[in-house]
N, C-alpha and C. Protein backbone atom coordinates (compact mmCIF):
# COMPACT_ATOMS: atom_id res chain seq x y z
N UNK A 1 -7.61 -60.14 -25.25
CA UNK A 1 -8.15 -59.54 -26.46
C UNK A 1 -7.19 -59.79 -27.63
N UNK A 2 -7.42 -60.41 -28.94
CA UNK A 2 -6.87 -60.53 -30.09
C UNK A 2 -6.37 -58.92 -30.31
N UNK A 3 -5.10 -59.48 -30.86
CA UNK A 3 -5.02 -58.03 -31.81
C UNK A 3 -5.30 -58.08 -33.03
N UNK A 4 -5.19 -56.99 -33.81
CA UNK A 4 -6.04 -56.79 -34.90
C UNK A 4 -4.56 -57.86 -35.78
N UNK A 5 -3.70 -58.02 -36.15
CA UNK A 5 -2.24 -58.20 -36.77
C UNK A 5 -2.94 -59.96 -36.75
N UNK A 6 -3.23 -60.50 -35.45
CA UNK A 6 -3.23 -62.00 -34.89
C UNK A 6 -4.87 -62.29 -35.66
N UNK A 7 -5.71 -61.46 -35.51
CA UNK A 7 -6.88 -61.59 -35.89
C UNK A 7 -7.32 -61.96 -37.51
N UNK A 8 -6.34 -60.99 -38.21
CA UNK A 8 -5.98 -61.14 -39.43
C UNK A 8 -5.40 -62.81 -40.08
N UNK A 9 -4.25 -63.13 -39.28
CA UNK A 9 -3.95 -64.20 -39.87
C UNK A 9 -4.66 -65.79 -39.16
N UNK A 10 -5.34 -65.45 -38.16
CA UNK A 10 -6.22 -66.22 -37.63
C UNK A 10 -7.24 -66.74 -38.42
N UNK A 11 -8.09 -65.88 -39.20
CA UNK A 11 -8.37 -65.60 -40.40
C UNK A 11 -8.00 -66.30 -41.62
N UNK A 12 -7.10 -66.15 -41.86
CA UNK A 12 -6.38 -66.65 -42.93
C UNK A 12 -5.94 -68.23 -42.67
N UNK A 13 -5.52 -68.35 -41.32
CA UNK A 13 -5.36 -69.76 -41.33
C UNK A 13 -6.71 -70.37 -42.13
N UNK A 14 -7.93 -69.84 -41.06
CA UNK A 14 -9.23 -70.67 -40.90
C UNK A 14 -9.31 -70.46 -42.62
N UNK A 15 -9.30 -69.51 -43.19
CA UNK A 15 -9.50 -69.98 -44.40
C UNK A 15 -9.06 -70.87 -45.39
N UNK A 16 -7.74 -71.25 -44.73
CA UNK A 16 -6.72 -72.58 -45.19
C UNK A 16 -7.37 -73.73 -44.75
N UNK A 17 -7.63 -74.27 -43.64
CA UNK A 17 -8.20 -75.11 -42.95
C UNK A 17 -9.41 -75.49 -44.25
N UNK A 18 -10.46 -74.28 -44.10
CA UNK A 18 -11.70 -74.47 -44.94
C UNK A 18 -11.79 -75.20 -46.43
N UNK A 19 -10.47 -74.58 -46.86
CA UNK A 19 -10.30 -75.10 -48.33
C UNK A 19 -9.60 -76.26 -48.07
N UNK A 20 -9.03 -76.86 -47.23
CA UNK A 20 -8.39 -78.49 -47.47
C UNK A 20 -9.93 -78.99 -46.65
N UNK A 21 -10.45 -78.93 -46.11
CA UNK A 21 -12.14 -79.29 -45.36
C UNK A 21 -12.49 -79.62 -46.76
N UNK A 22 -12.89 -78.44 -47.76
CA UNK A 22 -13.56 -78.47 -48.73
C UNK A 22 -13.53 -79.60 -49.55
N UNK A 23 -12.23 -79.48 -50.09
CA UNK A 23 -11.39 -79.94 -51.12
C UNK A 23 -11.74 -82.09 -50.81
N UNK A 24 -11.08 -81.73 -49.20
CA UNK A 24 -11.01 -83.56 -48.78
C UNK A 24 -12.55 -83.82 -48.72
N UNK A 25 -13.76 -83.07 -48.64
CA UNK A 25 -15.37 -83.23 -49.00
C UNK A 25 -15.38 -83.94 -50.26
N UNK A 26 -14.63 -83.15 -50.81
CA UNK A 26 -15.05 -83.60 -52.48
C UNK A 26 -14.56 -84.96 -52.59
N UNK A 27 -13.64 -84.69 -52.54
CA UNK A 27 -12.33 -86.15 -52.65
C UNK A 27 -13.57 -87.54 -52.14
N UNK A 28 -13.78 -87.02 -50.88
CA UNK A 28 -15.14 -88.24 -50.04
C UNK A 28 -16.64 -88.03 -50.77
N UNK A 29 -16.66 -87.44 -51.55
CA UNK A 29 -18.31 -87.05 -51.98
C UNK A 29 -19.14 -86.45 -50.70
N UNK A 30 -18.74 -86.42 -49.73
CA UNK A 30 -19.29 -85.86 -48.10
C UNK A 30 -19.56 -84.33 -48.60
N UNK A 31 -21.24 -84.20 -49.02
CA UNK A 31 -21.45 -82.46 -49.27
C UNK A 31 -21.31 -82.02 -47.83
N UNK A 32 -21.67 -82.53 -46.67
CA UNK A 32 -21.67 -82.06 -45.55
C UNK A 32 -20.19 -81.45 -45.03
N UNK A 33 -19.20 -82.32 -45.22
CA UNK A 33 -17.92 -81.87 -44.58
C UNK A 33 -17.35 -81.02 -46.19
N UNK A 34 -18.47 -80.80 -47.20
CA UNK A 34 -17.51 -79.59 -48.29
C UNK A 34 -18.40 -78.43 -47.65
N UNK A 35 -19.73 -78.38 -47.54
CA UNK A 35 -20.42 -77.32 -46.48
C UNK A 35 -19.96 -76.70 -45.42
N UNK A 36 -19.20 -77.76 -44.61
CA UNK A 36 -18.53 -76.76 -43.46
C UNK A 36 -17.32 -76.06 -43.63
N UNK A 37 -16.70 -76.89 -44.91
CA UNK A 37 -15.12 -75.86 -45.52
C UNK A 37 -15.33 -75.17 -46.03
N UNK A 38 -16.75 -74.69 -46.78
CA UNK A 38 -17.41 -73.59 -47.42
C UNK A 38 -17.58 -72.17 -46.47
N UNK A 39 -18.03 -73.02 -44.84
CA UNK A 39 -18.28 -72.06 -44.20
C UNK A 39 -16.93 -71.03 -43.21
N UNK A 40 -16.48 -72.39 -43.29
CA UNK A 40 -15.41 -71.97 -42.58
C UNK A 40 -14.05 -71.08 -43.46
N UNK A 41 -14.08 -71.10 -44.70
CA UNK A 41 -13.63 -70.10 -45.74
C UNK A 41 -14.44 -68.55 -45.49
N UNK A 42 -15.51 -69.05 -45.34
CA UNK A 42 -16.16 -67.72 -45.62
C UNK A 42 -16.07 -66.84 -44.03
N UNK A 43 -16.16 -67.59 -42.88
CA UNK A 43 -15.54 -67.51 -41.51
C UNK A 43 -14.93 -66.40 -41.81
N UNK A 44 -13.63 -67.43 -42.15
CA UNK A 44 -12.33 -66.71 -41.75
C UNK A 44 -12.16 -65.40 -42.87
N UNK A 45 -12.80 -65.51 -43.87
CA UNK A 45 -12.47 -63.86 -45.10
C UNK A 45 -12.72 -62.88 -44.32
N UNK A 46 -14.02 -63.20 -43.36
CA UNK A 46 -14.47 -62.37 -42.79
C UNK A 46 -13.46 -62.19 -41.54
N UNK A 47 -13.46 -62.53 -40.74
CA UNK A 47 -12.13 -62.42 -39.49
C UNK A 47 -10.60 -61.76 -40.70
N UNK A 48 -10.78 -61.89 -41.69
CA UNK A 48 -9.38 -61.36 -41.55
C UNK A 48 -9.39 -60.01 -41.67
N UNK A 49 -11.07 -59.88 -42.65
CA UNK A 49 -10.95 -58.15 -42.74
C UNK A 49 -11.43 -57.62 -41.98
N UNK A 50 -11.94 -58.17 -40.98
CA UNK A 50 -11.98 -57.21 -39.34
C UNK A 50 -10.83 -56.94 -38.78
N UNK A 51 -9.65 -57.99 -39.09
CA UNK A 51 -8.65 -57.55 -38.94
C UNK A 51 -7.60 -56.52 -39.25
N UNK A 52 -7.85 -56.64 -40.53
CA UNK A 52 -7.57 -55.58 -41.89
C UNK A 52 -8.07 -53.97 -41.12
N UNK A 53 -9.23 -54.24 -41.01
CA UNK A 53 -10.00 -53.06 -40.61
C UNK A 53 -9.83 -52.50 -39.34
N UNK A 54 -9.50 -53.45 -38.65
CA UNK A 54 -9.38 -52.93 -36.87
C UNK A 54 -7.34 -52.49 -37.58
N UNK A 55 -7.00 -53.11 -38.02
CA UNK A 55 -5.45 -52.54 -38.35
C UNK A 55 -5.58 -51.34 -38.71
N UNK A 56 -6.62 -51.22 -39.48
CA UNK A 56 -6.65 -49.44 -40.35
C UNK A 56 -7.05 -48.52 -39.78
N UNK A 57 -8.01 -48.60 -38.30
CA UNK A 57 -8.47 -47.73 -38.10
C UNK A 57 -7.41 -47.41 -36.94
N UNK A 58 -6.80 -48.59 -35.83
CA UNK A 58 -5.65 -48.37 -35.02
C UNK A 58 -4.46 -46.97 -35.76
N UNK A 59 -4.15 -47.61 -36.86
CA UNK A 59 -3.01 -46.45 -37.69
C UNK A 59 -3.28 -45.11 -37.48
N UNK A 60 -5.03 -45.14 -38.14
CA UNK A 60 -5.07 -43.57 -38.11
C UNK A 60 -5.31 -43.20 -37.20
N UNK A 61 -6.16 -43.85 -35.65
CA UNK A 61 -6.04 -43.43 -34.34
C UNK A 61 -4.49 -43.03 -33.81
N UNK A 62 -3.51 -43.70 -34.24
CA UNK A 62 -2.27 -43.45 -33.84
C UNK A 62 -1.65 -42.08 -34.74
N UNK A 63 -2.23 -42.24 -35.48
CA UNK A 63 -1.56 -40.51 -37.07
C UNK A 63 -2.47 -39.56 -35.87
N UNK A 64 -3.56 -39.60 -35.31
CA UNK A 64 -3.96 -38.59 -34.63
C UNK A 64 -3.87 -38.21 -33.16
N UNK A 65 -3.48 -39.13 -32.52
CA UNK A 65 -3.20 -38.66 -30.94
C UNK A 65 -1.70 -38.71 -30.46
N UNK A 66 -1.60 -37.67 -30.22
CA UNK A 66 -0.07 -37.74 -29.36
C UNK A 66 0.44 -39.05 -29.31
N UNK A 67 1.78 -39.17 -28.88
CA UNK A 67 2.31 -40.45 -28.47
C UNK A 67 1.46 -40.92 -26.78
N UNK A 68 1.85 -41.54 -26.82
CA UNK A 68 0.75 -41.99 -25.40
C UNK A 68 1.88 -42.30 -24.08
């Protein structure tokens, strides 16, 4: 299972990836390979703030239960 910390920058890579995808589309006129760096940006925004989010909710699960 990912953790939420790994999930986040997993994320963030893919959104790096997406924008040089994009970018080298253009460079080639290839709308197809700027389409998939489009998607794969939008991928990963999303994976990071699940990450973001699975981080935020871990915290306050941890502010509320005993030490374990």
């Amino acid at each position: 299972m990912e953790t939420p910390a790994w999930q986040k920058w997993e994320g963030r890579w893919e959104q790096l990836a997406g924008r040089v995808k994009r970018l080298w589309g253009r460079l080639l006129a290839d709308e197809h390979l700027q389409l998939e760096g489009e998607m794969e940006v939008a991928i990963g925004a999303h994976r990071e703030q699940v990450g973001l989010a699975r981080e935020e909710f871990q915290q306050r699960l941890d502010e509320r239960l005993p030490c374990r």
